[in-house]
N, C-alpha and C. Protein backbone atom coordinates (compact mmCIF):
# COMPACT_ATOMS: atom_id res chain seq x y z
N UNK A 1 -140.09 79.55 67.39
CA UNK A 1 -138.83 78.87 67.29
C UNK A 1 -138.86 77.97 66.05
N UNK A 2 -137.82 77.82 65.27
CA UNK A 2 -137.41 77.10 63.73
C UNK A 2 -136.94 75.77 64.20
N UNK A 3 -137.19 74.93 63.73
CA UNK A 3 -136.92 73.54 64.31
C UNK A 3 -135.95 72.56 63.05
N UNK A 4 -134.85 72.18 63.34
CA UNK A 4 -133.71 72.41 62.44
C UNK A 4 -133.81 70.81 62.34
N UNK A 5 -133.72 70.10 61.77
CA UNK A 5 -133.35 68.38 61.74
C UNK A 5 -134.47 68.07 62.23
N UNK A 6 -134.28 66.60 62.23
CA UNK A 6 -135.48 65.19 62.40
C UNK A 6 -135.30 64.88 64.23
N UNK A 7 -137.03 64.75 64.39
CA UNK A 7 -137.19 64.88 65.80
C UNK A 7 -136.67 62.95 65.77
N UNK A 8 -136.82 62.85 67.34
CA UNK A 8 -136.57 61.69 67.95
C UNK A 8 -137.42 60.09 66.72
N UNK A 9 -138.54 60.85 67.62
CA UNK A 9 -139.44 60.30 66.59
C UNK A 9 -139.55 59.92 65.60
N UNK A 10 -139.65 60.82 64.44
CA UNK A 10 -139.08 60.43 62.83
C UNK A 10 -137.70 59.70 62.61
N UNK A 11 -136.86 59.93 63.06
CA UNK A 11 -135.73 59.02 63.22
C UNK A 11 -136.76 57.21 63.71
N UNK A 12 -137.12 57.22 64.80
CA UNK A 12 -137.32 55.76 65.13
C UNK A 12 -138.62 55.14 64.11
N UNK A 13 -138.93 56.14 63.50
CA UNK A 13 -140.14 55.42 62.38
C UNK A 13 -139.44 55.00 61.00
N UNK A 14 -138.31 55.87 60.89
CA UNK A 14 -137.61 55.33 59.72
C UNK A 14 -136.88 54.06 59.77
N UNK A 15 -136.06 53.97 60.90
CA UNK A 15 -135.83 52.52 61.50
C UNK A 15 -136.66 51.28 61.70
N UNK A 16 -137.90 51.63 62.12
CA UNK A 16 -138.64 50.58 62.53
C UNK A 16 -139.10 49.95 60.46
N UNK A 17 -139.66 50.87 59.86
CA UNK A 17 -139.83 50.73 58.60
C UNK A 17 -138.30 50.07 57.81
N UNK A 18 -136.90 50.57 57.95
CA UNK A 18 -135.90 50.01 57.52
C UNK A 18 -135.76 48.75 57.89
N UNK A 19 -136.14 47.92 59.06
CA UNK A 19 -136.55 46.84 59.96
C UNK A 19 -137.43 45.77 59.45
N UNK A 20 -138.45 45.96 59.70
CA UNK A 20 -139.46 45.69 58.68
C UNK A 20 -139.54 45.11 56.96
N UNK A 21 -138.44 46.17 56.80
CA UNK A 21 -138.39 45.55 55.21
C UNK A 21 -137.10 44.89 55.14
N UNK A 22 -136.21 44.74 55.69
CA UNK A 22 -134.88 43.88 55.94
C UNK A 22 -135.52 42.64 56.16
N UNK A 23 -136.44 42.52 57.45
CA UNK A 23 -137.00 41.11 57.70
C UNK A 23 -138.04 40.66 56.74
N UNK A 24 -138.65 41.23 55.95
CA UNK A 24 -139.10 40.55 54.87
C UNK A 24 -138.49 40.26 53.26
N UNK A 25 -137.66 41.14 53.02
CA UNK A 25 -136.52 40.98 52.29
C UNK A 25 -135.96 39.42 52.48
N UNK A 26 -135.14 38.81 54.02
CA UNK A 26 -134.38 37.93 53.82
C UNK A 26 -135.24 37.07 54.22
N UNK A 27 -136.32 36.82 54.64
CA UNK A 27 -137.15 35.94 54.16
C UNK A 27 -137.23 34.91 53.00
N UNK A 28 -136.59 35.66 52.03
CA UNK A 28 -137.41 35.04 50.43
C UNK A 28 -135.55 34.48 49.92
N UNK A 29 -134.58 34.93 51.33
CA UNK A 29 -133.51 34.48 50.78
C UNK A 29 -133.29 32.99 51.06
N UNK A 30 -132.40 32.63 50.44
CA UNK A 30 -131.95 30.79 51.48
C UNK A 30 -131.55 31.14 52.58
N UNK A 31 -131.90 30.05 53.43
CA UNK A 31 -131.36 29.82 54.89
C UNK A 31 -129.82 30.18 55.00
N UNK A 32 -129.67 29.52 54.59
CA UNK A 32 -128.14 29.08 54.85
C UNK A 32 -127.01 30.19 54.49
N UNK A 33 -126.24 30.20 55.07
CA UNK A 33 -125.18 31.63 55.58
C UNK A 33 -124.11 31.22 53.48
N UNK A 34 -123.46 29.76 54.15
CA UNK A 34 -122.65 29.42 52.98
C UNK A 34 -123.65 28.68 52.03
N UNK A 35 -124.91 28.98 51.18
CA UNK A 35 -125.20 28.07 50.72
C UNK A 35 -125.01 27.74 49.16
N UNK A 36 -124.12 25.89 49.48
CA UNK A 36 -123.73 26.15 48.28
C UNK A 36 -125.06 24.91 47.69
N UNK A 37 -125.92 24.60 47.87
CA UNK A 37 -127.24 24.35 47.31
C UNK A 37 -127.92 24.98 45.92
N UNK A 38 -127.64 26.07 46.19
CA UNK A 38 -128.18 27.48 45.61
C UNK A 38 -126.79 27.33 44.13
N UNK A 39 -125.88 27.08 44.75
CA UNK A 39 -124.64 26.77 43.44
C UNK A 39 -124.50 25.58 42.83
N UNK A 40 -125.50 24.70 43.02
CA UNK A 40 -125.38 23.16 42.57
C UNK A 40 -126.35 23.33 41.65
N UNK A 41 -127.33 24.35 42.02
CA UNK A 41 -128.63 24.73 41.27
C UNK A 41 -128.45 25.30 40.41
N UNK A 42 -127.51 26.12 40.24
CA UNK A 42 -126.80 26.88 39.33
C UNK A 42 -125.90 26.32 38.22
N UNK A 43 -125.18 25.26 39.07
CA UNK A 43 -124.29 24.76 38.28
C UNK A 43 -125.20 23.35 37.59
N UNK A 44 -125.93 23.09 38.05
CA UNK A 44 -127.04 22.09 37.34
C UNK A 44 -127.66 22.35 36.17
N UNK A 45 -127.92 24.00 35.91
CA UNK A 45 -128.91 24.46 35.06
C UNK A 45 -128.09 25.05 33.88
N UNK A 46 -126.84 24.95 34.26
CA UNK A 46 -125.58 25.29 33.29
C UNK A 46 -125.31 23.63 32.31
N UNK A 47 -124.92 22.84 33.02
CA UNK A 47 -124.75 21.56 33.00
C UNK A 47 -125.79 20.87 31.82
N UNK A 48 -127.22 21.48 32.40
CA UNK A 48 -128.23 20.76 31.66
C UNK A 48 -127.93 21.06 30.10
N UNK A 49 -128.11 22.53 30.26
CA UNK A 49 -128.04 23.36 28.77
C UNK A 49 -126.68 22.77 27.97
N UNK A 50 -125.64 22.25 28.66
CA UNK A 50 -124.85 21.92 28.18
C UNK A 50 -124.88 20.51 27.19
N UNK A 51 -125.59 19.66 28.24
CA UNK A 51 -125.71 18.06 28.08
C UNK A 51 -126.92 18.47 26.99
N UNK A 52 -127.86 18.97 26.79
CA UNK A 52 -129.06 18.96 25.66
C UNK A 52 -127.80 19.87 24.37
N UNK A 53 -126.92 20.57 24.27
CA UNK A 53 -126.22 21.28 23.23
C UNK A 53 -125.46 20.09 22.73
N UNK A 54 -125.18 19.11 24.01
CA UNK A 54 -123.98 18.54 23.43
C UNK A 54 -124.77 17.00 22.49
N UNK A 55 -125.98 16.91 22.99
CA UNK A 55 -126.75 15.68 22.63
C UNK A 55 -127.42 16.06 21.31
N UNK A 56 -127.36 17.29 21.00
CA UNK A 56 -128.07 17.83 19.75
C UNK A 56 -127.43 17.96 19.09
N UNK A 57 -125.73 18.25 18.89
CA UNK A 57 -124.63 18.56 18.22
C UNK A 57 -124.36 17.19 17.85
N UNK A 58 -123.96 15.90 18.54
CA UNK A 58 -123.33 14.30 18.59
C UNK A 58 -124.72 13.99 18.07
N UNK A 59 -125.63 13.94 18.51
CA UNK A 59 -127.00 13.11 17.88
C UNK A 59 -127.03 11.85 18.61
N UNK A 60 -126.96 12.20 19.96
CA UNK A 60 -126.60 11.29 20.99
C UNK A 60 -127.90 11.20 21.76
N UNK A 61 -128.44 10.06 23.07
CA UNK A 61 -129.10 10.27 23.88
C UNK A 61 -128.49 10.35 25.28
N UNK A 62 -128.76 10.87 26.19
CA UNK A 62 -128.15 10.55 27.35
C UNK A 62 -128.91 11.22 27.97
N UNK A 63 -129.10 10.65 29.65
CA UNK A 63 -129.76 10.80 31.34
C UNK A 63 -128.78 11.65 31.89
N UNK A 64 -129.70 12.14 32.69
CA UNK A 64 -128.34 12.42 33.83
C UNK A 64 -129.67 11.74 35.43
N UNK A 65 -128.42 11.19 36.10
CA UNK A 65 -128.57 10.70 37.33
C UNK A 65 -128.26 10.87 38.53
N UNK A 66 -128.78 11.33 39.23
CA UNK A 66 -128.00 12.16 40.66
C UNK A 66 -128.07 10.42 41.68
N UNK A 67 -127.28 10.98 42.49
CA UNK A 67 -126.98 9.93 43.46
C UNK A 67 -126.68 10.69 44.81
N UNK A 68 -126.54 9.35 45.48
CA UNK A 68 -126.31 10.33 47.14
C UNK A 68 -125.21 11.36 47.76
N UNK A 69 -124.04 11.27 46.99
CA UNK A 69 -123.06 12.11 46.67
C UNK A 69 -122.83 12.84 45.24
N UNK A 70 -123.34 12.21 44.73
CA UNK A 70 -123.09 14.03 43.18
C UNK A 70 -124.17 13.31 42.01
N UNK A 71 -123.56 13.22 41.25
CA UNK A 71 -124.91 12.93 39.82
C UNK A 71 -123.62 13.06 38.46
N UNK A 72 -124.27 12.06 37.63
CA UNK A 72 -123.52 11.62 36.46
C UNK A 72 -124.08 11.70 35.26
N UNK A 73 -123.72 11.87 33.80
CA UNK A 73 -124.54 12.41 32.80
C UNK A 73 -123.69 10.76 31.89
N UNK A 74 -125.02 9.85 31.69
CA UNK A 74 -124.89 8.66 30.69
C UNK A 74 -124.73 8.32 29.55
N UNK A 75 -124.80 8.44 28.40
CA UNK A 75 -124.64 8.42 27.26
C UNK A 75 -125.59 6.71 27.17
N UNK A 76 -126.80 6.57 26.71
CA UNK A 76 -127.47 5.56 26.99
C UNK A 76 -127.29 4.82 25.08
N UNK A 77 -126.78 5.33 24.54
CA UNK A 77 -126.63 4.83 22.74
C UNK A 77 -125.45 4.27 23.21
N UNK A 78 -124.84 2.68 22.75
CA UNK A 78 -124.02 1.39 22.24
C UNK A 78 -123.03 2.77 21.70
N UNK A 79 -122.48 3.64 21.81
CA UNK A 79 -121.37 4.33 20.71
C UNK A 79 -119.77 4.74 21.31
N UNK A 80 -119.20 4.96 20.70
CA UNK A 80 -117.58 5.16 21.37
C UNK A 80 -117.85 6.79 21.41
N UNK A 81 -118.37 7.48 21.63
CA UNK A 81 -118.29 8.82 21.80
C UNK A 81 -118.50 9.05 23.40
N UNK A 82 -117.29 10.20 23.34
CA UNK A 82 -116.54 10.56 24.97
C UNK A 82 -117.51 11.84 25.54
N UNK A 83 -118.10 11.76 26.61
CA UNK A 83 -118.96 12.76 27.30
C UNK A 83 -117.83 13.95 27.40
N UNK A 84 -117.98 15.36 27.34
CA UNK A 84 -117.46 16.57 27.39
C UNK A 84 -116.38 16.35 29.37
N UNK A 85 -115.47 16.61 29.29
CA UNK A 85 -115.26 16.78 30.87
C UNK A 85 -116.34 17.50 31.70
N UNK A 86 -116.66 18.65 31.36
CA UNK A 86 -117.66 19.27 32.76
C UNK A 86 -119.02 18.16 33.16
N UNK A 87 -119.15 17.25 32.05
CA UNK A 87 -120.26 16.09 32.19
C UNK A 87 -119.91 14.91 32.51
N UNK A 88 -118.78 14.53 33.20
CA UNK A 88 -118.29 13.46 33.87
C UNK A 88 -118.69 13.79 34.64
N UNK A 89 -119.01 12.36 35.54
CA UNK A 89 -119.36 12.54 37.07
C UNK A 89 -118.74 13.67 38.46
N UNK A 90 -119.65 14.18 38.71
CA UNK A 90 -118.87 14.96 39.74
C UNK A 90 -119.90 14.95 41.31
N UNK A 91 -119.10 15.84 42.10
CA UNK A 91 -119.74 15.24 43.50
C UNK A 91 -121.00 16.81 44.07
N UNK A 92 -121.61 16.85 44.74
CA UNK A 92 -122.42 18.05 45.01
C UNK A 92 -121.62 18.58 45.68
N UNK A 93 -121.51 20.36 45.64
CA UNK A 93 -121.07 21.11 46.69
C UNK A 93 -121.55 21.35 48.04
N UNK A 94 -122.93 21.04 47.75
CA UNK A 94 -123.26 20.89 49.81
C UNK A 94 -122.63 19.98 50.54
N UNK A 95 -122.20 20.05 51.78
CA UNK A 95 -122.08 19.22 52.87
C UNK A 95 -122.54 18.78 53.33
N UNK A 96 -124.08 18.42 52.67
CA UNK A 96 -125.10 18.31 53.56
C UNK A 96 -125.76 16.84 52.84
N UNK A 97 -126.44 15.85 52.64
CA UNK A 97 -126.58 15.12 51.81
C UNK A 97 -127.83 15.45 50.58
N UNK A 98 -127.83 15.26 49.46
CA UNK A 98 -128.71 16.08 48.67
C UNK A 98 -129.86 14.85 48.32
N UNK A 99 -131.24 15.75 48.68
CA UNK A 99 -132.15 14.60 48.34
C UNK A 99 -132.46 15.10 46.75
N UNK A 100 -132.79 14.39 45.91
CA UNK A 100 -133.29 14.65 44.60
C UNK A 100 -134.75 14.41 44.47
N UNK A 101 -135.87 14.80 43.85
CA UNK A 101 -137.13 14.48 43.42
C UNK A 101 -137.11 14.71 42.34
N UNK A 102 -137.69 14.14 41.36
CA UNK A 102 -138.03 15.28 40.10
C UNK A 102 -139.83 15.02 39.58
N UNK A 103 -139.97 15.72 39.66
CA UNK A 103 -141.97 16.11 38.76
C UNK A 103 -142.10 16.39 37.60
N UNK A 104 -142.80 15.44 36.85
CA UNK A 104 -143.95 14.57 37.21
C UNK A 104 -143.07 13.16 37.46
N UNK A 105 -143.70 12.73 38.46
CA UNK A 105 -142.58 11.59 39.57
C UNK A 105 -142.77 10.37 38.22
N UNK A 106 -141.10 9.53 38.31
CA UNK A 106 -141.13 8.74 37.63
C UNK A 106 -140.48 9.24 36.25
N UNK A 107 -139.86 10.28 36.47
CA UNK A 107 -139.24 11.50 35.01
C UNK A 107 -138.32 10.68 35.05
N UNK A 108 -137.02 10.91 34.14
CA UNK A 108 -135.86 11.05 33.94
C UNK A 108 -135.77 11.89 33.20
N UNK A 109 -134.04 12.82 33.99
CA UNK A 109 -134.31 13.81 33.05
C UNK A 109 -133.24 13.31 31.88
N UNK A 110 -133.70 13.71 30.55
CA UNK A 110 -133.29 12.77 29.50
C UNK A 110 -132.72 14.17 28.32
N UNK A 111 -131.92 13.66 27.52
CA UNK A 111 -131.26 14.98 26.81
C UNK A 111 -131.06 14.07 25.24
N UNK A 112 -131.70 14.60 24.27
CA UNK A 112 -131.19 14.02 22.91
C UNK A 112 -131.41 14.91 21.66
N UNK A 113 -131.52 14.53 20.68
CA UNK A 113 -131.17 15.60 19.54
C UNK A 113 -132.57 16.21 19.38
N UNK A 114 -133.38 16.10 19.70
CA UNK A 114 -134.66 17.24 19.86
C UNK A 114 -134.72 18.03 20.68
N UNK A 115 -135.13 19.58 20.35
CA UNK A 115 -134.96 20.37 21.22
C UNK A 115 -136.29 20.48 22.06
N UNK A 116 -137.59 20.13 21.69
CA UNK A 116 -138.45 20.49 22.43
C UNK A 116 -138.69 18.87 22.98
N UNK A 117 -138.93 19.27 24.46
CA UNK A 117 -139.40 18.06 25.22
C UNK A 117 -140.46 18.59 26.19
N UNK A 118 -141.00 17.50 26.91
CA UNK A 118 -142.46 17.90 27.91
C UNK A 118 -141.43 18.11 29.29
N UNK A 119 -142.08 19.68 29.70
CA UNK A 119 -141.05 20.23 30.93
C UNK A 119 -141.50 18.89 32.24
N UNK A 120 -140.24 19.69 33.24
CA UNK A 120 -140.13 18.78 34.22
C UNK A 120 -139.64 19.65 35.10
N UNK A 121 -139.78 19.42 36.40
CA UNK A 121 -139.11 20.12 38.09
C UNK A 121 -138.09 18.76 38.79
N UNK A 122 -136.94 19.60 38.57
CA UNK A 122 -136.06 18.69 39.38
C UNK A 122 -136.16 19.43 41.02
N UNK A 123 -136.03 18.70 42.24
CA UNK A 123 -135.83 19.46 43.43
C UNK A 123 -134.72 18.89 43.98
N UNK A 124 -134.21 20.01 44.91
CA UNK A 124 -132.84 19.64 45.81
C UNK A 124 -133.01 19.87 46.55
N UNK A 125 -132.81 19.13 47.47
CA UNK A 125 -132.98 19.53 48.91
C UNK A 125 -131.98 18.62 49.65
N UNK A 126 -131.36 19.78 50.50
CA UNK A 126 -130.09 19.24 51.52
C UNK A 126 -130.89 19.45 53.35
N UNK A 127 -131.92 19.30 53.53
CA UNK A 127 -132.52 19.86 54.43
C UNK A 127 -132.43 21.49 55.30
N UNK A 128 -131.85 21.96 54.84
CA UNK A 128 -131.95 23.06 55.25
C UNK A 128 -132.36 24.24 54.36
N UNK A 129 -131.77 23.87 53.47
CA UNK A 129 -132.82 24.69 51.90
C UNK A 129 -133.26 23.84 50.93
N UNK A 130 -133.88 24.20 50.22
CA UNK A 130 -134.67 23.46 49.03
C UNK A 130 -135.05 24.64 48.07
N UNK A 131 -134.32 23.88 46.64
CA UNK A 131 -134.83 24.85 45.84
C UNK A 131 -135.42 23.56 44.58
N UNK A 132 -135.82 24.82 43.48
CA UNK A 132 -136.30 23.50 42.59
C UNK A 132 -135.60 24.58 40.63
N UNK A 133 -135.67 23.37 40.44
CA UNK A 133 -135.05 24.03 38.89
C UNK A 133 -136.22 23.23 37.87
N UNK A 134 -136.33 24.27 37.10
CA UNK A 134 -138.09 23.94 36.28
C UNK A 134 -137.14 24.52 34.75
N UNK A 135 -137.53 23.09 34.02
CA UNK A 135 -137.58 23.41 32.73
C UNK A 135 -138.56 23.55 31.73
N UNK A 136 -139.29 24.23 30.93
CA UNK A 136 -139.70 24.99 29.98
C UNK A 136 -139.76 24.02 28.95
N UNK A 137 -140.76 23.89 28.44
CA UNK A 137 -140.47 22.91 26.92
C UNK A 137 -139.68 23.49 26.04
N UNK A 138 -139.47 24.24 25.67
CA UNK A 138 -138.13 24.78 24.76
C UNK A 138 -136.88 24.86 25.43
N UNK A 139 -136.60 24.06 26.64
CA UNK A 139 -135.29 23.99 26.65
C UNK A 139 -134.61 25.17 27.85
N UNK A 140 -135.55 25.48 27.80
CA UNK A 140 -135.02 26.81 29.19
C UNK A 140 -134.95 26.86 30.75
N UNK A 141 -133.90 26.62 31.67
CA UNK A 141 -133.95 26.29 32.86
C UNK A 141 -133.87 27.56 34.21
N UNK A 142 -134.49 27.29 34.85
CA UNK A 142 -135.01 28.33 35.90
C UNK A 142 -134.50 28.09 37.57
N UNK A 143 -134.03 28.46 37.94
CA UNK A 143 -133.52 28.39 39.72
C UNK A 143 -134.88 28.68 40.39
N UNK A 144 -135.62 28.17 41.07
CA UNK A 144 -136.57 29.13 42.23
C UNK A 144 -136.31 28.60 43.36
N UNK A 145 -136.65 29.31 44.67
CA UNK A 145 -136.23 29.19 45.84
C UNK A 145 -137.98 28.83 46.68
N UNK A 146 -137.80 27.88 47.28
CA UNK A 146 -139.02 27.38 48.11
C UNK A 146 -138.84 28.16 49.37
């Protein structure tokens, strides 16, 4: 007798294996269903590149400072020059409250007309995810997921 299609069996091994790699797959994802953590991180690492373009272009210095509701980009030079709108203060998209760290503890992260600076790890954490954004001495910023 010729045996036409996939027995019982082979069917439930392909499943159990499709299984298997789904649950280690979302593992390495964020928790969180809506997480907009993951978009603050995003929109942080946009922001940065922005505030070091815009501090290298003006010949300006300026911080940026997170706080318990969003984070603000300073202009720390005595000068009448106006921060870009997307670098006015704005508030975080989580709902959640955002803790900040940054490494090596005691940083600020600082933006001025030199492009190379000694890297640094900012972290966010809203308690339910935590990610960290790592900059590169040349200026290059990275999302990773804890």
């Amino acid at each position: 007798m010729h045996q036409q299609g996939f027995s019982i069996l082979e069917v439930l091994v392909v499943l159990v294996i499709i299984s298997i790699t789904a649950m280690v797959g979302m593992s390495y994802m964020p928790q969180s269903s809506t997480n907009s953590l993951h978009a603050d991180g995003i929109r942080l690492t946009q922001l940065f590149t922005l505030a070091q373009n815009y501090a290298h272009q003006q010949g300006v210095n300026m911080i940026w400072q997170p706080e318990s509701q969003g984070f603000t980009f300073t202009l720390t030079d005595a000068n009448t020059k106006t921060l870009p709108t997307p670098l006015l203060p704005q508030s975080w998209l989580s709902p959640r409250p955002v803790q900040v760290s940054i490494e090596p503890a005691h940083e600020v992260v600082r933006f001025n007309a030199h492009w190379l600076r000694a890297p640094y790890t900012v972290i966010l954490d809203n308690g339910i995810d935590r990610l960290r954004i790592q900059k590169d001495p040349y200026g290059s910023y990275e999302v990773l997921y804890q």
